[in-house]
C-alpha atoms as a PDB file:
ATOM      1  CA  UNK A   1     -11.951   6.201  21.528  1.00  0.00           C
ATOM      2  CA  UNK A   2      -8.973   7.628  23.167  1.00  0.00           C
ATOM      3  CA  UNK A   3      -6.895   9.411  20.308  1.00  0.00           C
ATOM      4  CA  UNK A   4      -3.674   8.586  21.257  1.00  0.00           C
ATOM      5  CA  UNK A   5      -4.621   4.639  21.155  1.00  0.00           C
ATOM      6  CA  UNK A   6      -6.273   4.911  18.037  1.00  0.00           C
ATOM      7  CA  UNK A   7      -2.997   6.045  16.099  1.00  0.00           C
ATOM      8  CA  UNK A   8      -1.032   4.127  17.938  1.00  0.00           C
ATOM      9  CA  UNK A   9       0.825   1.562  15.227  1.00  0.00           C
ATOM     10  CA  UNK A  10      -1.185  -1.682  16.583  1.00  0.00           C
ATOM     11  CA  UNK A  11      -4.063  -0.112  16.434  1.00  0.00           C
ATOM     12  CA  UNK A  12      -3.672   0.971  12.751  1.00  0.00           C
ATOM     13  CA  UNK A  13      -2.491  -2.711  12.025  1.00  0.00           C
ATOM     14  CA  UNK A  14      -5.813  -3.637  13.641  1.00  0.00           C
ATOM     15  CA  UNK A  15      -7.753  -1.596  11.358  1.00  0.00           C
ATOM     16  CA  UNK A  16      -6.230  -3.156   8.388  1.00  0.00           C
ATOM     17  CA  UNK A  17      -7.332  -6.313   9.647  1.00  0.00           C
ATOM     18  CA  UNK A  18     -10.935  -4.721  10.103  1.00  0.00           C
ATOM     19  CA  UNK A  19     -11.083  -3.474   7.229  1.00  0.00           C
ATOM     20  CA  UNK A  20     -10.028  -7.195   5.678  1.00  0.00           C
ATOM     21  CA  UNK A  21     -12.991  -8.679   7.265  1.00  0.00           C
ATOM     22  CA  UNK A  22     -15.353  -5.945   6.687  1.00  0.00           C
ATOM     23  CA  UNK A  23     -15.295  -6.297   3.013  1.00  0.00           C
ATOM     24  CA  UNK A  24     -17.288  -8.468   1.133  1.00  0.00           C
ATOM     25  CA  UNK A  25     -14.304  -8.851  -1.683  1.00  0.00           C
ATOM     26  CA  UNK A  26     -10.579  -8.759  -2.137  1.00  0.00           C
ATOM     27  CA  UNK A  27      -9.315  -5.469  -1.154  1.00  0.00           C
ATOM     28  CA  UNK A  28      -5.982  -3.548  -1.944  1.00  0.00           C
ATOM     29  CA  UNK A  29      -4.086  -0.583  -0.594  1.00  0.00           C
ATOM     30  CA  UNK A  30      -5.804   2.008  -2.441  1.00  0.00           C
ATOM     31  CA  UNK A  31      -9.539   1.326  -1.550  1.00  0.00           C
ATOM     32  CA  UNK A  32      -8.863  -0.089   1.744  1.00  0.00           C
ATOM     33  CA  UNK A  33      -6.538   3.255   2.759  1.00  0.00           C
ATOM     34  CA  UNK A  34      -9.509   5.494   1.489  1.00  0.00           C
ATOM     35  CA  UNK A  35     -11.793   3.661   3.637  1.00  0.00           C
ATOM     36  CA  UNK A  36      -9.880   3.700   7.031  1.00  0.00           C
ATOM     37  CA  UNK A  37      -8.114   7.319   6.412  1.00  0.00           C
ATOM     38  CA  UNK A  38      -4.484   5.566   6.228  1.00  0.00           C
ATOM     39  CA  UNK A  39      -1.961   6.640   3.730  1.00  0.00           C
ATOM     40  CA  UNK A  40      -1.633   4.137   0.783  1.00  0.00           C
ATOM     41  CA  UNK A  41       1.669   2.927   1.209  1.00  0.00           C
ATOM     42  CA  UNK A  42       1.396   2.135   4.900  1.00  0.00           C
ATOM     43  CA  UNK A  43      -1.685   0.183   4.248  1.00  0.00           C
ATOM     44  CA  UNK A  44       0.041  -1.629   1.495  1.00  0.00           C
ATOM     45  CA  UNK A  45       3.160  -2.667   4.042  1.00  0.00           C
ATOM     46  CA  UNK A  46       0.515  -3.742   6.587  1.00  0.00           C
ATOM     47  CA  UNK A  47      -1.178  -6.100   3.891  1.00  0.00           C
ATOM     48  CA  UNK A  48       1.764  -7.668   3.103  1.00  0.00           C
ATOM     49  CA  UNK A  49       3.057  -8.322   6.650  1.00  0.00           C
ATOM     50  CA  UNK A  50      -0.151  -9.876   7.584  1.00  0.00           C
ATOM     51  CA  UNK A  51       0.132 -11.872   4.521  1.00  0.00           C
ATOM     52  CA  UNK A  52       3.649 -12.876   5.491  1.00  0.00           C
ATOM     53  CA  UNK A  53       2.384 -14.598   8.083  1.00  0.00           C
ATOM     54  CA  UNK A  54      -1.011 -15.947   6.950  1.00  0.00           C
ATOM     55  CA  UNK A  55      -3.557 -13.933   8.852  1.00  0.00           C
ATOM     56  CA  UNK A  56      -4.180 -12.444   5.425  1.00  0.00           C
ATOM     57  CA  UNK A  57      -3.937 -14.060   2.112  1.00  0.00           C
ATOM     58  CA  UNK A  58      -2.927 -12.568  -0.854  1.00  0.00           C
ATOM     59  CA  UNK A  59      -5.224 -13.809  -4.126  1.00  0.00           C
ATOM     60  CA  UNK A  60      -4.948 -12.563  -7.711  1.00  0.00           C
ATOM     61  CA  UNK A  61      -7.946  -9.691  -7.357  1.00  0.00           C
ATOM     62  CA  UNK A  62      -6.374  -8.407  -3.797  1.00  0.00           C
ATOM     63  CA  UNK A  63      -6.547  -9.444   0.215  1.00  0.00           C
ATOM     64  CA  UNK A  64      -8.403 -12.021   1.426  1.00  0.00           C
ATOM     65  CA  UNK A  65      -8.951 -13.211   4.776  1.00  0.00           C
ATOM     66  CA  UNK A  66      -5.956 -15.506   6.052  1.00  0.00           C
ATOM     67  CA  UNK A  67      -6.049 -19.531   7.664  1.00  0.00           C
ATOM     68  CA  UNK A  68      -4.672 -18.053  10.958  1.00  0.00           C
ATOM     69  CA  UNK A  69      -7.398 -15.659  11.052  1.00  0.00           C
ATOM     70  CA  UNK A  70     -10.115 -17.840   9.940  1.00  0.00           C
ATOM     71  CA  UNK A  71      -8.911 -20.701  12.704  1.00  0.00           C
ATOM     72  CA  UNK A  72      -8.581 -17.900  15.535  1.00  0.00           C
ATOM     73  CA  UNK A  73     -12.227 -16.801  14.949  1.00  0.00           C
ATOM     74  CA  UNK A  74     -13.263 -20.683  14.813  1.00  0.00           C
ATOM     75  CA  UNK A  75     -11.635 -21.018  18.411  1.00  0.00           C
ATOM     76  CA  UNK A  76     -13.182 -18.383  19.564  1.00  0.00           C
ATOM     77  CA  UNK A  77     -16.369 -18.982  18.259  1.00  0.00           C
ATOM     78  CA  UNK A  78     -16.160 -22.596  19.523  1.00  0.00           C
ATOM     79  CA  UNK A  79     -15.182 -20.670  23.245  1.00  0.00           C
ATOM     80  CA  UNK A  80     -17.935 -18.329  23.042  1.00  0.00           C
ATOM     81  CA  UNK A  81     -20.285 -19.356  25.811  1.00  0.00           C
ATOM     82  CA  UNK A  82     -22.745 -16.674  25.644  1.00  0.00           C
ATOM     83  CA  UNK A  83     -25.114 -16.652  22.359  1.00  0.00           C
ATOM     84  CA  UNK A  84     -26.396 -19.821  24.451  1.00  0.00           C
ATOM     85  CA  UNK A  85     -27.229 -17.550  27.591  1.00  0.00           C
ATOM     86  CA  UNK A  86     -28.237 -14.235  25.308  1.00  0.00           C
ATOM     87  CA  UNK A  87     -30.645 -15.199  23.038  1.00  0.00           C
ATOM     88  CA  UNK A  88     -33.573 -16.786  25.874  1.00  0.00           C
ATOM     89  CA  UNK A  89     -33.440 -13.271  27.306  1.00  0.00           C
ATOM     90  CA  UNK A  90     -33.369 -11.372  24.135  1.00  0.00           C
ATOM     91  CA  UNK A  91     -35.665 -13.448  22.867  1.00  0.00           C
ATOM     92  CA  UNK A  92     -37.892 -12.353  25.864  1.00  0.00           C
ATOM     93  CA  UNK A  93     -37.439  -8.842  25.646  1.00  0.00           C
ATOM     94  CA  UNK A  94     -38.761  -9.122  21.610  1.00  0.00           C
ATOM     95  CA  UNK A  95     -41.428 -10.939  22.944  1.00  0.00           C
ATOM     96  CA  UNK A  96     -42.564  -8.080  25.311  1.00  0.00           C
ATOM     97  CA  UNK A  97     -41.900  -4.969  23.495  1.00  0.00           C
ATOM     98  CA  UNK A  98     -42.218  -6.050  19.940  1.00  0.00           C
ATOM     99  CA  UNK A  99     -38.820  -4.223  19.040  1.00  0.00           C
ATOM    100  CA  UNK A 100     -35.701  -4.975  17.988  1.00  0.00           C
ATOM    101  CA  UNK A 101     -33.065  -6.013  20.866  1.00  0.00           C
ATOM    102  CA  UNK A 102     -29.293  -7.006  21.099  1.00  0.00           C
ATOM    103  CA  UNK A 103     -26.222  -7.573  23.253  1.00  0.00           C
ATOM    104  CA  UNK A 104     -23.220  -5.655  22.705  1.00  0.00           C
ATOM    105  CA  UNK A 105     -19.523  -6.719  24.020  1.00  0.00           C
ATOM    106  CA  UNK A 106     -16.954  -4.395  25.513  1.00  0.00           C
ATOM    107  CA  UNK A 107     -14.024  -4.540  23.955  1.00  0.00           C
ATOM    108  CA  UNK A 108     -10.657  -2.734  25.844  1.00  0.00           C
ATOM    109  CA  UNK A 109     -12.045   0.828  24.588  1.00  0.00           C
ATOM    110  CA  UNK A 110     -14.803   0.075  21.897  1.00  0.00           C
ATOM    111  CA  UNK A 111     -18.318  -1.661  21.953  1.00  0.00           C
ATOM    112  CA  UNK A 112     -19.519  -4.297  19.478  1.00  0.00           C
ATOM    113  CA  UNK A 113     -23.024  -5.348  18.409  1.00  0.00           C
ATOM    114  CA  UNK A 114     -22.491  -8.953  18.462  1.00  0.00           C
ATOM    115  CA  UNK A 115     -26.349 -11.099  19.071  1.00  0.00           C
ATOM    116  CA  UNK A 116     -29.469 -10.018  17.809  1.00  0.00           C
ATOM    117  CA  UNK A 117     -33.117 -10.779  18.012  1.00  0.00           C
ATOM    118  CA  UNK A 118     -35.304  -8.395  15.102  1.00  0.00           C
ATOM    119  CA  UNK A 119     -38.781  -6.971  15.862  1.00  0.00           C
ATOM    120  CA  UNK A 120     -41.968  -7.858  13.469  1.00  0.00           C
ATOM    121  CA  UNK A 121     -42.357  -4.518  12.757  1.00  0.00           C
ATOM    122  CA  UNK A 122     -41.529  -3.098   9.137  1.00  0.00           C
ATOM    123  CA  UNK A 123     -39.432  -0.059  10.435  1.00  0.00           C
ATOM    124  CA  UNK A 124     -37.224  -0.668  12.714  1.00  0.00           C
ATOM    125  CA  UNK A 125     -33.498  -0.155  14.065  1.00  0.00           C
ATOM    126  CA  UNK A 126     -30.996  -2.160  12.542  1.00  0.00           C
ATOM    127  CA  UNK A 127     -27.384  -2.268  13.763  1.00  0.00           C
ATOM    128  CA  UNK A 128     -24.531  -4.071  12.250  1.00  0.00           C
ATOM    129  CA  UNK A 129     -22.973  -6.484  13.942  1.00  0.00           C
ATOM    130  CA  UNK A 130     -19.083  -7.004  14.419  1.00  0.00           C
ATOM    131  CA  UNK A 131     -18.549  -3.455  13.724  1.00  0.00           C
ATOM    132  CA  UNK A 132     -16.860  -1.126  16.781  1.00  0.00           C
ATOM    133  CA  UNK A 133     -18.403   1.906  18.110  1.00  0.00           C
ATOM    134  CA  UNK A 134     -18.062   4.793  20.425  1.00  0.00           C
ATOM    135  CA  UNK A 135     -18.368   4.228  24.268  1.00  0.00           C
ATOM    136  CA  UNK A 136     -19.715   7.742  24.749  1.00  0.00           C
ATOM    137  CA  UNK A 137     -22.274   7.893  22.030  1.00  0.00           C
ATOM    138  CA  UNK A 138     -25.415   6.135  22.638  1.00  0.00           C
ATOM    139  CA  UNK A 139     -27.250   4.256  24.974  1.00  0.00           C
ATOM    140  CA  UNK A 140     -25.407   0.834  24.440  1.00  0.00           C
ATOM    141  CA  UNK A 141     -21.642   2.081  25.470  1.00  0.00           C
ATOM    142  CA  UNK A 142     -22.749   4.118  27.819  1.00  0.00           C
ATOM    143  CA  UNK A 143     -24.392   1.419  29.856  1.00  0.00           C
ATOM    144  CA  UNK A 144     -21.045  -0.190  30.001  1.00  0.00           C
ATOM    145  CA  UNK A 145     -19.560   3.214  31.025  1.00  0.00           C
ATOM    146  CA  UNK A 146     -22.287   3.273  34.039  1.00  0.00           C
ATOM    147  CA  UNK A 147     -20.137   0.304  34.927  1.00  0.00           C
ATOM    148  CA  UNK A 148     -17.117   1.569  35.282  1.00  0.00           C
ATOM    149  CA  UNK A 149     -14.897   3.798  37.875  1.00  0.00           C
ATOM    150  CA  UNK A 150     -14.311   7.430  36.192  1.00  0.00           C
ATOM    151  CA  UNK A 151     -10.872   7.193  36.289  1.00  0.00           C
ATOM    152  CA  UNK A 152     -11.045   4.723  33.682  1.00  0.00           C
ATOM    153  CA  UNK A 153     -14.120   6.160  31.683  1.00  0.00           C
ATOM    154  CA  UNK A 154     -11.760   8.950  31.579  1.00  0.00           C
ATOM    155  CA  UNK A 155      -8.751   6.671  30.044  1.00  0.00           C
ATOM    156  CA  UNK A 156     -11.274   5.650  27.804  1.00  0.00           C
ATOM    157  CA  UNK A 157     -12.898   8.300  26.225  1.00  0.00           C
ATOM    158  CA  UNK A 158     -10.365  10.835  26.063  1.00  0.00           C
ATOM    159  CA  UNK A 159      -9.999  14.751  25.758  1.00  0.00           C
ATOM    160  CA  UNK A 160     -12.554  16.910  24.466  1.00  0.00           C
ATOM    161  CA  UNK A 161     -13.931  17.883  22.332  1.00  0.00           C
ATOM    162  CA  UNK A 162     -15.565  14.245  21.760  1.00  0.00           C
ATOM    163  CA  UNK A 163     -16.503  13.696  17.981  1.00  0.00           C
ATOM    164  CA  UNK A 164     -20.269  14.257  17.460  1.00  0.00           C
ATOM    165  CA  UNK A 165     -21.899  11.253  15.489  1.00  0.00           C
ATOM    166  CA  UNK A 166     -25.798  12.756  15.937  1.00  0.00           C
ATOM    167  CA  UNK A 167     -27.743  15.668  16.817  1.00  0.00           C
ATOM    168  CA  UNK A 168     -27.730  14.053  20.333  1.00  0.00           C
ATOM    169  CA  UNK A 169     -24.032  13.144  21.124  1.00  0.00           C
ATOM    170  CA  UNK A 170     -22.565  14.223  24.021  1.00  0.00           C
ATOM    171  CA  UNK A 171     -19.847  17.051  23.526  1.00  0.00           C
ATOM    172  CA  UNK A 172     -17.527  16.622  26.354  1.00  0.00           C
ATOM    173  CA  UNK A 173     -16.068  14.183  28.847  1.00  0.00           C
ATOM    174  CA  UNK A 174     -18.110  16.029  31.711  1.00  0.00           C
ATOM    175  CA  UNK A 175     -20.869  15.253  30.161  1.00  0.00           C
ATOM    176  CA  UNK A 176     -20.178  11.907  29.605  1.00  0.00           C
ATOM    177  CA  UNK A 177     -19.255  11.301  33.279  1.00  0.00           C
ATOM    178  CA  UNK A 178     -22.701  13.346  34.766  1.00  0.00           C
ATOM    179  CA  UNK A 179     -24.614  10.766  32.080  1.00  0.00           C
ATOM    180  CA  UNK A 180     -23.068   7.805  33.847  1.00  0.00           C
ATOM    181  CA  UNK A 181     -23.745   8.697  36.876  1.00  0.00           C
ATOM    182  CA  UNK A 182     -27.095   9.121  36.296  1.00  0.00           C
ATOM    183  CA  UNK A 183     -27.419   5.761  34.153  1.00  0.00           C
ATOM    184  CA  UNK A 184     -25.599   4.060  37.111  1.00  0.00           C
ATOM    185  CA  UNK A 185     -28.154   5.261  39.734  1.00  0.00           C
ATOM    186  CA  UNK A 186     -31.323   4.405  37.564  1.00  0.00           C
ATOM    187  CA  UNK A 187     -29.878   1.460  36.268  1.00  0.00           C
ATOM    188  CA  UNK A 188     -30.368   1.625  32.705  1.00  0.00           C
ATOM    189  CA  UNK A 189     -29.063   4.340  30.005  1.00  0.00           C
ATOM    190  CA  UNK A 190     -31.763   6.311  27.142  1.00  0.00           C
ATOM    191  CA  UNK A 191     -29.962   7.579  24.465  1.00  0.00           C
ATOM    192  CA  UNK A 192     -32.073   9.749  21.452  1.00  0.00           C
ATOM    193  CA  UNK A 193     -29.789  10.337  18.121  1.00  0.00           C
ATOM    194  CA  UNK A 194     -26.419   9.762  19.732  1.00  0.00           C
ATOM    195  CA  UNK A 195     -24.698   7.669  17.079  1.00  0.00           C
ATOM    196  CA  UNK A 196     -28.050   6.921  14.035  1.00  0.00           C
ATOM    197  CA  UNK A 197     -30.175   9.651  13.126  1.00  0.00           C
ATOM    198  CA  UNK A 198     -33.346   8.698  14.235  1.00  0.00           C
ATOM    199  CA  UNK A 199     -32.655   5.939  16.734  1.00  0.00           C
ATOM    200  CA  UNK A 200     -32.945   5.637  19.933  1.00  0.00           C
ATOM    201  CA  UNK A 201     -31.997   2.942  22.420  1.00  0.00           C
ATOM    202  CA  UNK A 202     -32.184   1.670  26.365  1.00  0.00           C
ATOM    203  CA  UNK A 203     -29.562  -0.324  27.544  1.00  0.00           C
ATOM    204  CA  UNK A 204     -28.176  -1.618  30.679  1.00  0.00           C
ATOM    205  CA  UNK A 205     -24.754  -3.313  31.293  1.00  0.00           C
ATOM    206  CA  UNK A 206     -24.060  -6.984  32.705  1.00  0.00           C
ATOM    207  CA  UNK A 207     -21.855  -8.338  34.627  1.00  0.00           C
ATOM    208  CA  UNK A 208     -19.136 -12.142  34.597  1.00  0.00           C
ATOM    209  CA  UNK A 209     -18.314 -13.995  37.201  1.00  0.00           C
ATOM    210  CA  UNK A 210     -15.377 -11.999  38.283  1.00  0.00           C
ATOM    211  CA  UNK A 211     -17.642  -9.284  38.616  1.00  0.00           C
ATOM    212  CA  UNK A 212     -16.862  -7.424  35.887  1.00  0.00           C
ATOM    213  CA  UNK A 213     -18.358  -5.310  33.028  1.00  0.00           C
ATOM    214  CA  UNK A 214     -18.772  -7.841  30.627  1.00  0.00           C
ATOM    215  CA  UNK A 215     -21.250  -5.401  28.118  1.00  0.00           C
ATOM    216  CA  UNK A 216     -24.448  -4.483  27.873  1.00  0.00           C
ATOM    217  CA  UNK A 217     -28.492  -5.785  26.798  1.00  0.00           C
ATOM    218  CA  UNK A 218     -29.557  -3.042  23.878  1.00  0.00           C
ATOM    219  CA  UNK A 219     -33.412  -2.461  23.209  1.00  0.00           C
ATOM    220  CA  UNK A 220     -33.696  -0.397  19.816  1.00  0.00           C
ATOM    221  CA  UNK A 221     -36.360   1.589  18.270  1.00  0.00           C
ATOM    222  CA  UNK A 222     -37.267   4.407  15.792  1.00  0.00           C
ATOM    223  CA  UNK A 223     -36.935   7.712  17.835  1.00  0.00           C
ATOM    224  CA  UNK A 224     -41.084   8.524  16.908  1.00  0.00           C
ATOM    225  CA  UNK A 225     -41.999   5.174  18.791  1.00  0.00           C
ATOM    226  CA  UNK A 226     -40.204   5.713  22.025  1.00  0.00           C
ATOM    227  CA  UNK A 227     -41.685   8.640  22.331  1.00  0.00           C
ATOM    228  CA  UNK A 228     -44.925   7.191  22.837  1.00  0.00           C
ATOM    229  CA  UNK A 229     -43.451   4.376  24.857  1.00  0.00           C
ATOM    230  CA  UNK A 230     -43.078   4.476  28.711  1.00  0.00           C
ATOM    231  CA  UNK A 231     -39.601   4.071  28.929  1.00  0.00           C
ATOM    232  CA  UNK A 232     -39.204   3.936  32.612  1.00  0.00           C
ATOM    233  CA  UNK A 233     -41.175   0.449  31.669  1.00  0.00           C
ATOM    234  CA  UNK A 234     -38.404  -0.828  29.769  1.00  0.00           C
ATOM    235  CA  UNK A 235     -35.529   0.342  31.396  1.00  0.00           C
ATOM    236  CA  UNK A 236     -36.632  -1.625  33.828  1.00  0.00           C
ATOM    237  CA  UNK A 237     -37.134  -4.808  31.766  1.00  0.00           C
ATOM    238  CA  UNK A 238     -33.966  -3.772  29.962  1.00  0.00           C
ATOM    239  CA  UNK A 239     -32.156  -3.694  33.731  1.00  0.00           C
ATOM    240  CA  UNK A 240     -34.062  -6.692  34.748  1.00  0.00           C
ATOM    241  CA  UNK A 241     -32.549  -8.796  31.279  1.00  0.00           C
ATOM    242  CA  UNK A 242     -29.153  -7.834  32.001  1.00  0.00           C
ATOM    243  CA  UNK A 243     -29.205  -9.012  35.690  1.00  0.00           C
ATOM    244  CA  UNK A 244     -31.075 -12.140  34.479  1.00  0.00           C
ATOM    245  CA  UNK A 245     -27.361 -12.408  32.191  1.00  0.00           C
ATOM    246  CA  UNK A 246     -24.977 -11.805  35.167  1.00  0.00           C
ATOM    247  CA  UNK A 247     -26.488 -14.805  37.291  1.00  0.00           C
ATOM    248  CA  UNK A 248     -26.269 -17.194  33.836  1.00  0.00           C
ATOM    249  CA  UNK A 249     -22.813 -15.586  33.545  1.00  0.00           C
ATOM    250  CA  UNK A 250     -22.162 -16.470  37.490  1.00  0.00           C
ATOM    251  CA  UNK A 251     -21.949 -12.786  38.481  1.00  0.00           C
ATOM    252  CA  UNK A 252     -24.509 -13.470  41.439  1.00  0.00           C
ATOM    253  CA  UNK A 253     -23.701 -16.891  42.714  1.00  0.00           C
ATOM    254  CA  UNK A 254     -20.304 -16.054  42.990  1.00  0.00           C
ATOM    255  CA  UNK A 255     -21.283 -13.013  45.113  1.00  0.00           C
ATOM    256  CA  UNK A 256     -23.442 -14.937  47.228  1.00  0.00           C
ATOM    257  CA  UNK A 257     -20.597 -17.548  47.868  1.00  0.00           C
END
């Protein structure tokens, strides 16, 4: 995430508001500034503005969420178009492989894990969903960065030294670009202990009507079980899913018109 946006005083605001919904209970200033590394008093001032004007709601054991944030994530759930479209092709992919799959949103600088299908098998890769991550740091952001120009991946990821999350993270923005280019040429991004310790994922980005990087299709698995997996294989179904998106999404039609 670009430094400069992440301190920026929305952005802090929006990590209050995170941090609101992240919790299963009422949270104050104290234990909500420890968790998101902002000073006490700020978060405190936040809280109360956002309970000033109800997207938070102030109880007797702390903050709670608010009715203007609980009827803006009802609209948008009620606009929300794709779990309809996703979960056929996830639910294909599962089918196939036998291991757990998602699709992941991009989100102005950040990624979220937002539909998922589970495999059958005992140990197996579990992301949580809602929660933002890294665009440089595994397979599923950098699939959306294969989708965009480097001018903007630059924008996006910032200045180096990048913060490493695994034994496998990329270090540097030049690295991040070379990676993209490669994912963009293959079509589909393999990541190894980028962002989980002992994870590993294939992704590949899809497209909206307007043509668009809309996010990407995420195949997950223990890092021991790819290795005995072909994974040209399913970067190819992976690549294959995510086109099979963009044409529900309109992505192709409209180019053909």
């Amino acid at each position: 995430m670009n430094q400069t946006t992440s301190s920026s005083p929305t952005a802090k605001i929006w990590r209050v508001v995170e941090g609101v919904v992240d919790s299963d209970e009422p949270v104050g200033p104290r234990g909500l500034g420890r968790k998101i590394h902002l000073d006490r008093s700020a978060v405190g001032r936040m809280l109360q503005h956002l309970a000033d004007i109800d997207v938070l709601h102030r109880s007797a054991d702390g903050y709670v969420l608010g009715p203007r944030l609980i009827t803006l994530g009802r609209v948008l759930a009620a606009r929300d178009t794709l779990p309809d479209e996703v979960e056929p092709i996830l639910a294909d992919l599962v089918a196939r492989f036998d291991e757990t799959c998602y699709a992941c949103a991009f989100h102005g600088d950040v990624a979220v894990f937002t539909h998922e299908i589970q495999s059958s098998k005992p140990l197996r890769l579990v992301v949580e969903l809602g929660r933002p991550v890294p665009l440089y740091a595994g397979a599923a952001g950098r699939a959306i960065l294969s989708a965009l120009a480097e001018d903007h991946v630059r924008e996006i990821v910032g200045t180096d030294p990048l913060p490493r999350l695994g034994r496998g993270t990329l270090g540097t923005i030049d690295e991040v670009l070379e990676a993209a280019r490669r994912d963009s040429e293959r079509g589909y991004s393999v990541s190894y202990e980028e962002r989980v310790p002992g994870g590993a994922a294939v992704a590949a980005p899809f497209f909206g009507s307007a043509g668009t990087c809309q996010g990407s299709l995420v195949y997950t698995c223990p890092v021991a079980r790819i290795e005995d997996a072909d994974v040209a294989e399913i970067g190819q179904a992976v690549a294959g899913a995510a086109t099979a998106l963009s044409v529900r999404l309109g992505h192709e039609s409209r180019a053909e018109r």
